[in-house]
N, C-alpha and C. Protein backbone atom coordinates (compact mmCIF):
# COMPACT_ATOMS: atom_id res chain seq x y z
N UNK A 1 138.71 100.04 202.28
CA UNK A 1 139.49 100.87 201.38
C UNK A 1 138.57 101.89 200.73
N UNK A 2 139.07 102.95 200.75
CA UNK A 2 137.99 104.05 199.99
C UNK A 2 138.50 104.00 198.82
N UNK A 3 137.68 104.85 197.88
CA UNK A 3 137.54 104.84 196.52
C UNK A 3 139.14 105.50 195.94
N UNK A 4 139.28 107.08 196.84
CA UNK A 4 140.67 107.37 196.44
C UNK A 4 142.33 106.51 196.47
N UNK A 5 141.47 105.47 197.60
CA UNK A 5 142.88 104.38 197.93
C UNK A 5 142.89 103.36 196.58
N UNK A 6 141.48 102.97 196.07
CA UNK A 6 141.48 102.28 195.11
C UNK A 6 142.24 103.00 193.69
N UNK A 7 142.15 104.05 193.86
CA UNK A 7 142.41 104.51 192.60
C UNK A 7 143.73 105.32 192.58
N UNK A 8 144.03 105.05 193.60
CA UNK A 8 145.77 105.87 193.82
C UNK A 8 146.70 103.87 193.40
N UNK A 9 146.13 103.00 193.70
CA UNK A 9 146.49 101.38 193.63
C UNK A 9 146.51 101.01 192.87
N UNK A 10 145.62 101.67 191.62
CA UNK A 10 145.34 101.54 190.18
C UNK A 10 146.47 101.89 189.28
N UNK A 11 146.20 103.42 189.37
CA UNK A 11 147.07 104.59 188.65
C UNK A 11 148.67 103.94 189.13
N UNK A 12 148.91 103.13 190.09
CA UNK A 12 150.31 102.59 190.07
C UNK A 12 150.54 101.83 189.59
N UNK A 13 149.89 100.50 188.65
CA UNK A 13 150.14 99.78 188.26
C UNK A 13 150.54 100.39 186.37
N UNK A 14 151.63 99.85 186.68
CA UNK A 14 151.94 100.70 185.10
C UNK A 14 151.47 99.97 183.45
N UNK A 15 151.17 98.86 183.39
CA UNK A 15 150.45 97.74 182.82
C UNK A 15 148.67 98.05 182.29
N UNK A 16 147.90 98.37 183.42
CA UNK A 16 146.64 98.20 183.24
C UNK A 16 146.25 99.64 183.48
N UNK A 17 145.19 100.05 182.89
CA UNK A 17 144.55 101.71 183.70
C UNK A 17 143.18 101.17 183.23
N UNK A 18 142.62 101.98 184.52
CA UNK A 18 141.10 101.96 185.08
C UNK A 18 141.01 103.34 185.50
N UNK A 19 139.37 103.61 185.07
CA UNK A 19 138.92 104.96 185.65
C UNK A 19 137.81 104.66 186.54
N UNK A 20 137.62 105.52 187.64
CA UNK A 20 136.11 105.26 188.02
C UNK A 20 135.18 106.46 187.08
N UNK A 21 133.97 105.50 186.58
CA UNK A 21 132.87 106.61 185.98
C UNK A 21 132.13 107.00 187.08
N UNK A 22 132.02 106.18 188.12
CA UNK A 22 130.72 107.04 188.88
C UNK A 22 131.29 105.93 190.24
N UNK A 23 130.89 106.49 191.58
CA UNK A 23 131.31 105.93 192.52
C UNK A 23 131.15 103.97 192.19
N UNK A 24 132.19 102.88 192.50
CA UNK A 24 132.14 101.73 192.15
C UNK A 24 132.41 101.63 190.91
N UNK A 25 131.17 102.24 189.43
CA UNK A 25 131.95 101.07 188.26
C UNK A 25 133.17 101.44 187.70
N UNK A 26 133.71 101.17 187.19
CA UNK A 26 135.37 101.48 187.12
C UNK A 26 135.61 100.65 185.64
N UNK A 27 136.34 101.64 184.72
CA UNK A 27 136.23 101.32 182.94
C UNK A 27 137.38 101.05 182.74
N UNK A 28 138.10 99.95 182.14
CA UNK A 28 139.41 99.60 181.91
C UNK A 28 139.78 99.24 180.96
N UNK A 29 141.26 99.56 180.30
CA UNK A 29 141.52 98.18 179.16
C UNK A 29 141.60 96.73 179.86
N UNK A 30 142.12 96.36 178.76
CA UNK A 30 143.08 94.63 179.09
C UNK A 30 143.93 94.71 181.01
N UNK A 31 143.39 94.12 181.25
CA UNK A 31 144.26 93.51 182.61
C UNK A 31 145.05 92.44 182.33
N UNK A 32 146.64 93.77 182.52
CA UNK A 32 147.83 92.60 182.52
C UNK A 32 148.95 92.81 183.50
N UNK A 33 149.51 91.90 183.91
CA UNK A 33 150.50 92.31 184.56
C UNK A 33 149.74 91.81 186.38
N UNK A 34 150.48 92.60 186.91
CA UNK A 34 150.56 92.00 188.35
C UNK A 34 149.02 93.26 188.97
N UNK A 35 147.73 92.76 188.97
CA UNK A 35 146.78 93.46 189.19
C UNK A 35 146.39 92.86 190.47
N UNK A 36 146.24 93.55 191.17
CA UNK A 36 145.30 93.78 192.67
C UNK A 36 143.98 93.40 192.66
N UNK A 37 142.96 92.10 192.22
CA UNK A 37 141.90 91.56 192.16
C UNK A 37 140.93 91.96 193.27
N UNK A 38 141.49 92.29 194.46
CA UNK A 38 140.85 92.24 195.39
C UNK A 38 140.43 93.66 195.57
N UNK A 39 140.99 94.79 194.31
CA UNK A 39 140.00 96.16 194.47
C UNK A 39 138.94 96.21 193.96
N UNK A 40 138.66 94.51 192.74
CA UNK A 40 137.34 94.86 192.82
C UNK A 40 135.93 93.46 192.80
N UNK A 41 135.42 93.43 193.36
CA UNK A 41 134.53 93.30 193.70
C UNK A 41 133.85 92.14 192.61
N UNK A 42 133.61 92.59 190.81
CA UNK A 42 133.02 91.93 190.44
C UNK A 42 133.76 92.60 189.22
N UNK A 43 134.08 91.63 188.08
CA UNK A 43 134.45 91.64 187.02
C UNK A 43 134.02 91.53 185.59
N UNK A 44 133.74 92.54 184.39
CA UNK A 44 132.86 92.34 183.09
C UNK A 44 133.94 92.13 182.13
N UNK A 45 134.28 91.29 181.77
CA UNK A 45 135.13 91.06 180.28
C UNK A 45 134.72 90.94 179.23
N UNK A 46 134.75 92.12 178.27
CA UNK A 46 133.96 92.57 177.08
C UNK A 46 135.02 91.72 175.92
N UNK A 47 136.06 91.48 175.99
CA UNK A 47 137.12 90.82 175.09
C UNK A 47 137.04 88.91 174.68
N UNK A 48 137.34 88.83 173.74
CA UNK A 48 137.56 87.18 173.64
C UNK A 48 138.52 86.63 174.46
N UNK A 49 139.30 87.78 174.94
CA UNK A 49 140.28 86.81 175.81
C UNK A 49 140.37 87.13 176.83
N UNK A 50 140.77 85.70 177.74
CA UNK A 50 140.53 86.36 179.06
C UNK A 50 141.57 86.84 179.99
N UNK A 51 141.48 87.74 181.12
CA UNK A 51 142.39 87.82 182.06
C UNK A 51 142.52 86.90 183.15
N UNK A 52 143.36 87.07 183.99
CA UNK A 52 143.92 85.94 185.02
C UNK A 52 143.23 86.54 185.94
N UNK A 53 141.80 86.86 186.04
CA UNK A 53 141.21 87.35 186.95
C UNK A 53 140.63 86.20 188.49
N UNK A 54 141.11 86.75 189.41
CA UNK A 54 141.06 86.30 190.42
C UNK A 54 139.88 86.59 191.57
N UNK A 55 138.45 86.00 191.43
CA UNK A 55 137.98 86.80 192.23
C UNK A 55 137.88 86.07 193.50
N UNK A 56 137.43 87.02 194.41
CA UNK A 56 137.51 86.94 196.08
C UNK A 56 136.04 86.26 196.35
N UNK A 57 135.63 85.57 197.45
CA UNK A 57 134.29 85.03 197.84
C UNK A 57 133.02 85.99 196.93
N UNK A 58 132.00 85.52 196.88
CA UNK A 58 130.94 86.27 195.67
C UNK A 58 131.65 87.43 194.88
N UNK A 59 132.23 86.58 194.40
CA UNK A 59 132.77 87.63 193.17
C UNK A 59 131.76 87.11 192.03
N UNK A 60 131.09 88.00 191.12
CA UNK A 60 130.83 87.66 189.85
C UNK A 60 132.13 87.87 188.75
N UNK A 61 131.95 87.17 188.05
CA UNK A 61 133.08 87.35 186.71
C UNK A 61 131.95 87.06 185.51
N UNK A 62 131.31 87.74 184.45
CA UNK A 62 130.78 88.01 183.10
C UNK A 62 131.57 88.07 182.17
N UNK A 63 131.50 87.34 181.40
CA UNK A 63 132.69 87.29 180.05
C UNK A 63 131.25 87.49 178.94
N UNK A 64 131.15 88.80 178.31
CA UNK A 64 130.30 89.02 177.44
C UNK A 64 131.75 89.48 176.11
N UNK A 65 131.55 88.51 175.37
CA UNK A 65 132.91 89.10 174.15
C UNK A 65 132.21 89.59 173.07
N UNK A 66 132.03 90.91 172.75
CA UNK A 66 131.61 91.70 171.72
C UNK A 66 132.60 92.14 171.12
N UNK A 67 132.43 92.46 169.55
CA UNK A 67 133.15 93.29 168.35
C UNK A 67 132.97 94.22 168.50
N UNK A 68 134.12 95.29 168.45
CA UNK A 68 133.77 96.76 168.35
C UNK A 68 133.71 97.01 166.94
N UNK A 69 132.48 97.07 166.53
CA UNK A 69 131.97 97.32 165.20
C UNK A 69 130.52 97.82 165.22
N UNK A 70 129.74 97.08 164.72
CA UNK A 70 128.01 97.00 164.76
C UNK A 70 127.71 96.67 165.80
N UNK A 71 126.35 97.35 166.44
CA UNK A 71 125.66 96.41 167.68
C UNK A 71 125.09 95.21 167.26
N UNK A 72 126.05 94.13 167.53
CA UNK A 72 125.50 92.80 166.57
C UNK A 72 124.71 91.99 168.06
N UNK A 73 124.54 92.39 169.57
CA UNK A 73 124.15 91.46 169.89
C UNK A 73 123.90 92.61 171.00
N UNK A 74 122.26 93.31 171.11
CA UNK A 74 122.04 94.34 172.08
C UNK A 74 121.76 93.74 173.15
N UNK A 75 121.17 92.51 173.23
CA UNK A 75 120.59 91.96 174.29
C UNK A 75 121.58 91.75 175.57
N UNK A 76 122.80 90.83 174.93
CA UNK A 76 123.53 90.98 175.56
C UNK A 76 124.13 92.11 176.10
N UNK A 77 124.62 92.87 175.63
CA UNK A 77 124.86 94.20 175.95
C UNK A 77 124.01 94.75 177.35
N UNK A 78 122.78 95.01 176.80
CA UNK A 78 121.54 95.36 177.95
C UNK A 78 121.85 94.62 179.26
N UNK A 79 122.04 93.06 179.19
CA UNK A 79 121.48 92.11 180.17
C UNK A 79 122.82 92.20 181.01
N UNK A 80 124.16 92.78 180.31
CA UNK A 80 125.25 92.95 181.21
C UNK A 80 125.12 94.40 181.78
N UNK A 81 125.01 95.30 180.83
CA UNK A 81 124.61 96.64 181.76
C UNK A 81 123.67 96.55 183.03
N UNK A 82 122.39 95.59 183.21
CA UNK A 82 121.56 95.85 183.97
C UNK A 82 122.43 94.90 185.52
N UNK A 83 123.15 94.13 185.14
CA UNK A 83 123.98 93.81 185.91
C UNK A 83 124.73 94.07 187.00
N UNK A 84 125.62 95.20 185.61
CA UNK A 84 125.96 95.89 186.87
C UNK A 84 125.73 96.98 187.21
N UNK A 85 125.08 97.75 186.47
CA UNK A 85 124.00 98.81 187.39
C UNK A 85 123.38 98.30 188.72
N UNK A 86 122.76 97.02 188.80
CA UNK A 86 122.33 96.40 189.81
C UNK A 86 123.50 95.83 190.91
N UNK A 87 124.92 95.91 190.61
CA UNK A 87 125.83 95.34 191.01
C UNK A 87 126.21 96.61 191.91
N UNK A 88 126.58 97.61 190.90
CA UNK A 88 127.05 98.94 191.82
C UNK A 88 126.25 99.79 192.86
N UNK A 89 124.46 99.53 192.57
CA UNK A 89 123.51 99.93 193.31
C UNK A 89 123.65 99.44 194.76
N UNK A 90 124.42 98.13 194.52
CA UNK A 90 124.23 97.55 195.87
C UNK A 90 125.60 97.49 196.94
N UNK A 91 126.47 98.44 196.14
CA UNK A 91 127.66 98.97 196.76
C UNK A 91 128.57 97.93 196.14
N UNK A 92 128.80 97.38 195.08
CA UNK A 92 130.37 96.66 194.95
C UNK A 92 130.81 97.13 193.70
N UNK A 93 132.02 96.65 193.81
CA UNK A 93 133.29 97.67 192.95
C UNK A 93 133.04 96.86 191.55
N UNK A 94 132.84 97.39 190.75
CA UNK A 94 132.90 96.69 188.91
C UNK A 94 133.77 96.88 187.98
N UNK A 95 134.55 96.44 187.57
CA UNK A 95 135.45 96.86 186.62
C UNK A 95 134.82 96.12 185.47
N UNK A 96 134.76 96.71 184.37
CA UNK A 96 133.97 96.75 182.97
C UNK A 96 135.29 96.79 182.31
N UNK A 97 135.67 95.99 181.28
CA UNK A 97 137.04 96.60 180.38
C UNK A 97 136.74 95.63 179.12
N UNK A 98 137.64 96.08 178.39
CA UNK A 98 137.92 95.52 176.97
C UNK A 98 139.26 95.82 176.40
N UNK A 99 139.66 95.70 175.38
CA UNK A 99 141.32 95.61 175.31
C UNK A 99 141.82 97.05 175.50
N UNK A 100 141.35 98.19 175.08
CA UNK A 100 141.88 99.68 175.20
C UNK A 100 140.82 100.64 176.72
N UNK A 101 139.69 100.24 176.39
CA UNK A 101 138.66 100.57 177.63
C UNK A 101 138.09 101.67 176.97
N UNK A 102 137.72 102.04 176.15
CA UNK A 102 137.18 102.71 175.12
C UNK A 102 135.71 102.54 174.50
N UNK A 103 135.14 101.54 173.89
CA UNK A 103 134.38 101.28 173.13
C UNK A 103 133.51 100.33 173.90
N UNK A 104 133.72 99.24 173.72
CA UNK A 104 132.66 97.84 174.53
C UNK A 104 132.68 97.91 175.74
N UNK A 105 133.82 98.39 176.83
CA UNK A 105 133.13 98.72 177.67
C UNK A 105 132.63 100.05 178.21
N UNK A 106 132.97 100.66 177.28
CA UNK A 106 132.66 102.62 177.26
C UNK A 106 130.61 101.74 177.09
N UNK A 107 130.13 101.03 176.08
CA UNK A 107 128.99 100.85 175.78
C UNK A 107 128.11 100.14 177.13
N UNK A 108 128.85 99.48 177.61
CA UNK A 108 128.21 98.85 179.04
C UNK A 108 128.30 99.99 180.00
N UNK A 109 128.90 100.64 180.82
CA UNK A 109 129.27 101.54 181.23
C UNK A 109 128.19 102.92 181.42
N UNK A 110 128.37 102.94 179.99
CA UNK A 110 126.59 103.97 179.54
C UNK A 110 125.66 103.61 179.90
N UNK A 111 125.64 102.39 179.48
CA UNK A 111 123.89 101.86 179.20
C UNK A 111 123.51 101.40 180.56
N UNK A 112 125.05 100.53 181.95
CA UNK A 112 124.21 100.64 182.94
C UNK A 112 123.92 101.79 183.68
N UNK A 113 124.69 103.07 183.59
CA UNK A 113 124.54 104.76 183.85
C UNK A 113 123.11 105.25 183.68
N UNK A 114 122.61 104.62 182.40
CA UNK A 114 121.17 105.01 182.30
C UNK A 114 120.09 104.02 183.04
N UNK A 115 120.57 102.76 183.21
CA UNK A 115 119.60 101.86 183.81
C UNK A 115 119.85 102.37 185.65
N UNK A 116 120.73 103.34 186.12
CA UNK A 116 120.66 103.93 187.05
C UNK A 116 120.00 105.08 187.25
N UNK A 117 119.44 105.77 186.05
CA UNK A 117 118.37 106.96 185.78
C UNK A 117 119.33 108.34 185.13
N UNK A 118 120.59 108.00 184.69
CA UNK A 118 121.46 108.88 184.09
C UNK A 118 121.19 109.01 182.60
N UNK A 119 120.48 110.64 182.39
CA UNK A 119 120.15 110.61 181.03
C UNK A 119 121.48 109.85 179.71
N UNK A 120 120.52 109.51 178.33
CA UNK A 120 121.81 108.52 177.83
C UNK A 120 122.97 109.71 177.49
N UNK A 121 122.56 111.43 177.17
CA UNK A 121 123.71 112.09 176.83
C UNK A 121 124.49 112.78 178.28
N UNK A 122 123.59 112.23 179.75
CA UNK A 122 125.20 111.89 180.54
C UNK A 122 125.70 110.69 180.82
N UNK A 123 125.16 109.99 180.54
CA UNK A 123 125.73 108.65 180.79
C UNK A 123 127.19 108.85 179.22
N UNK A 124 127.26 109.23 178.36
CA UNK A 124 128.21 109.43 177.62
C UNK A 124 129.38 110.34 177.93
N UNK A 125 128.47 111.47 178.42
CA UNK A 125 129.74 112.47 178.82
C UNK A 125 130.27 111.78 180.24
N UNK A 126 129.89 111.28 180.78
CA UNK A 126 130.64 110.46 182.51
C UNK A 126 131.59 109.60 181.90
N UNK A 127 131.09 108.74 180.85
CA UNK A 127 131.98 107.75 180.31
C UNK A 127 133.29 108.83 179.85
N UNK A 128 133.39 109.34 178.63
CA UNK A 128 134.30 110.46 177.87
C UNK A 128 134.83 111.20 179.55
N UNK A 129 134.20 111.57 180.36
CA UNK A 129 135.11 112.42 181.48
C UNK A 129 135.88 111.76 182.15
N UNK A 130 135.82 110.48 182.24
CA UNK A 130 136.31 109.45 183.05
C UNK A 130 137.72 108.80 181.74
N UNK A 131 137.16 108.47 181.10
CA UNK A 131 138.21 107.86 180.57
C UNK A 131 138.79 108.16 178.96
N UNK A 132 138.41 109.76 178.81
CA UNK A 132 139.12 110.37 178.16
C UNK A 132 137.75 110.72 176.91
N UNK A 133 138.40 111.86 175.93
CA UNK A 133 137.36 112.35 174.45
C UNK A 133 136.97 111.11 173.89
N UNK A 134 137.85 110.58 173.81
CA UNK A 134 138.39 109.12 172.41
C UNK A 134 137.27 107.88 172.81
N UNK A 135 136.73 108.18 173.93
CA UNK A 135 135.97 106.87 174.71
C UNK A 135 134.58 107.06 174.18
N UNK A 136 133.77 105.85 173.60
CA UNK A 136 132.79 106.24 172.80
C UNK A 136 133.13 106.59 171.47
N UNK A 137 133.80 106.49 170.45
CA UNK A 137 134.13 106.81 169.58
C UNK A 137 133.31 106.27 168.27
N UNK A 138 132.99 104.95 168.57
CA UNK A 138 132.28 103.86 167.90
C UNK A 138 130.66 104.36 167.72
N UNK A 139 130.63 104.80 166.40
CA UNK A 139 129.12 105.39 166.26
C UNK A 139 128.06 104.75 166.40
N UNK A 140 128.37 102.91 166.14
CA UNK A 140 126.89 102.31 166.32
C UNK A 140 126.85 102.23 168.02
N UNK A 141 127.49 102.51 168.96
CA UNK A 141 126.78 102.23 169.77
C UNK A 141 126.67 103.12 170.41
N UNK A 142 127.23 104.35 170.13
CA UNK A 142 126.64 105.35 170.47
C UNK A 142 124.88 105.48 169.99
N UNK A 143 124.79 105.24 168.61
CA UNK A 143 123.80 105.00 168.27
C UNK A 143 122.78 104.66 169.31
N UNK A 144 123.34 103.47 169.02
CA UNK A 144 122.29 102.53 170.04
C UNK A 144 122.33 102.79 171.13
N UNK A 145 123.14 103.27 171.85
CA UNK A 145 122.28 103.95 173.26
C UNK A 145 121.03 104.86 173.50
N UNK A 146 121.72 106.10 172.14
CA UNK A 146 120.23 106.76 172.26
C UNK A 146 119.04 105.98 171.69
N UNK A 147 119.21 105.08 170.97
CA UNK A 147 118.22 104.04 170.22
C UNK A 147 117.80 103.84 172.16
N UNK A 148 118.23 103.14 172.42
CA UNK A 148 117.83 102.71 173.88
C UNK A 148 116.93 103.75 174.44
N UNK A 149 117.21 104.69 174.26
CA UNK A 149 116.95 105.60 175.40
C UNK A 149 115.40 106.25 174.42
N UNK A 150 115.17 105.65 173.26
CA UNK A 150 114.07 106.49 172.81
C UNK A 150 114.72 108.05 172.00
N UNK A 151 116.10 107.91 171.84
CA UNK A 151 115.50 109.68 171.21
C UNK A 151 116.76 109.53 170.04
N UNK A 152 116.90 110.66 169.31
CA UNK A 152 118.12 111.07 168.16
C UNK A 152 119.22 111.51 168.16
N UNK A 153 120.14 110.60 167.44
CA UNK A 153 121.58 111.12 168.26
C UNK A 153 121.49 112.73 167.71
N UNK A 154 121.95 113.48 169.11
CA UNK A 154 122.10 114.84 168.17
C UNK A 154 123.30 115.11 167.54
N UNK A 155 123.26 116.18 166.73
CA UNK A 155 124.11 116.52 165.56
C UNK A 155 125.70 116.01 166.33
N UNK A 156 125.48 116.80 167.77
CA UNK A 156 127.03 117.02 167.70
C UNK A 156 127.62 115.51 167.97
N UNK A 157 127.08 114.62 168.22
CA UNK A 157 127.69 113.19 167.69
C UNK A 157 128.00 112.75 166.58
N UNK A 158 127.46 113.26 165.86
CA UNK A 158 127.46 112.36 164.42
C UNK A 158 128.93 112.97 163.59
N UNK A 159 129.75 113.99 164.49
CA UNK A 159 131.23 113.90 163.30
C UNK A 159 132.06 113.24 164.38
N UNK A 160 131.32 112.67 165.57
CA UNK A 160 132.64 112.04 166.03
C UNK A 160 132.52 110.48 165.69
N UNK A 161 134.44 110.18 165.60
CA UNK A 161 134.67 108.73 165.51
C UNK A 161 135.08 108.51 164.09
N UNK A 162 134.67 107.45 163.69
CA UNK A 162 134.03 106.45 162.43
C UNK A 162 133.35 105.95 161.80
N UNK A 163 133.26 105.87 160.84
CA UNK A 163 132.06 105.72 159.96
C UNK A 163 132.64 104.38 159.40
N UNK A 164 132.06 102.84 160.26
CA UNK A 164 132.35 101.64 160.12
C UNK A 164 132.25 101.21 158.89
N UNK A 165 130.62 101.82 158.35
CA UNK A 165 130.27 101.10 157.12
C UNK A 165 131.28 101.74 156.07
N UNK A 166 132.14 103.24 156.10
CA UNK A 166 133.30 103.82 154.96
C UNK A 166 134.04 103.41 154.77
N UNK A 167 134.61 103.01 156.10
CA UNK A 167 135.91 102.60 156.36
C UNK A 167 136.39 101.10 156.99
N UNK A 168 135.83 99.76 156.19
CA UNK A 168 135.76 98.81 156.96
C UNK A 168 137.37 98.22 157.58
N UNK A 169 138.12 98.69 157.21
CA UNK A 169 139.52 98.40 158.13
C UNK A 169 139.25 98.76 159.35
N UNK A 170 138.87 100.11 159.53
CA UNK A 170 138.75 100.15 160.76
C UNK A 170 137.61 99.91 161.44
N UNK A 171 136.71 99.44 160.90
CA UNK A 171 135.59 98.55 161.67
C UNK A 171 135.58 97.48 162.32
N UNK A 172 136.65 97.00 161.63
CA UNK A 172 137.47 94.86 162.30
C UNK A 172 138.25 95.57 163.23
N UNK A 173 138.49 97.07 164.11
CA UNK A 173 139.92 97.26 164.49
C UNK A 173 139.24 96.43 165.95
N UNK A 174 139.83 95.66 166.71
CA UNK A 174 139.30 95.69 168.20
C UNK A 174 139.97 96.37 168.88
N UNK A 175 138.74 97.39 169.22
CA UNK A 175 138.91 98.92 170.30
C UNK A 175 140.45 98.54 171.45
């Protein structure tokens, strides 16, 4: 199946949406409803809860459940990005998601983009082109990517999103 068949299979399911960021990893909300397991390959669940995910012979399935709030746990974060950066390097399909597909896994998504040699301010804009402005919205981990990457978020990040520590309602929101 090529990539456009995968993603014409997707875009039909009226329940779940997935984007591809870059050939293979593929950014999603919540998987619900009657989903096609077998488009992908290997599965990251950024949420506390899980889907009825079904995988096929060497399938990996990663259940890393992060808050979209603070980077309260980078390691993890890192050790799933390098994952599947290493997952998609080697040709298989990844779907990365979390309940909207926005934030926690917009943050995996990036960070394995850069552990593929994608500077961290394209590894952001691939994420945002793929699965919309609103993706990345969450300033600490935007943060912390460029933290990752060694350099300063520049200006034009810093009016997007939320400001967790202002506004703590919407800091508990899960993305």
């Amino acid at each position: 199946m090529t990539d456009h068949e995968t993603m014409a299979e997707l875009q039909a399911s009226p329940v779940f949406s997935c984007d591809e960021v870059v050939a293979g990893l593929f950014q999603g909300d919540f998987p619900e409803g009657d989903i096609d397991w077998s488009l992908f390959d290997d599965v990251v669940t950024m949420t506390a809860g899980l889907p009825s995910a079904r995988m096929g012979p060497g399938g990996l399935w990663l259940h890393i459940p992060i808050w979209d709030g603070e980077m309260e746990n980078p390691s993890r974060v890192r050790d799933a990005a390098r994952t599947v950066a290493d997952r998609v390097i080697a040709g298989r399909r990844v779907l990365v998601h979390c309940w909207a597909g926005l934030n926690r896994s917009g943050v995996v998504s990036a960070r394995a983009l850069m552990f593929m040699g994608v500077p961290v301010s394209g590894a952001i804009a691939a994420v945002r082109a793929a699965r919309g402005t609103n993706a990345l919205f969450n300033t600490h981990f935007v943060a912390w990517l460029y933290e990752e990457a060694g350099e300063t978020v520049p200006e034009s990040e810093r009016w997007r999103g939320w400001d967790a520590d202002a506004d703590p309602g919407v800091a508990g929101a899960d993305d």
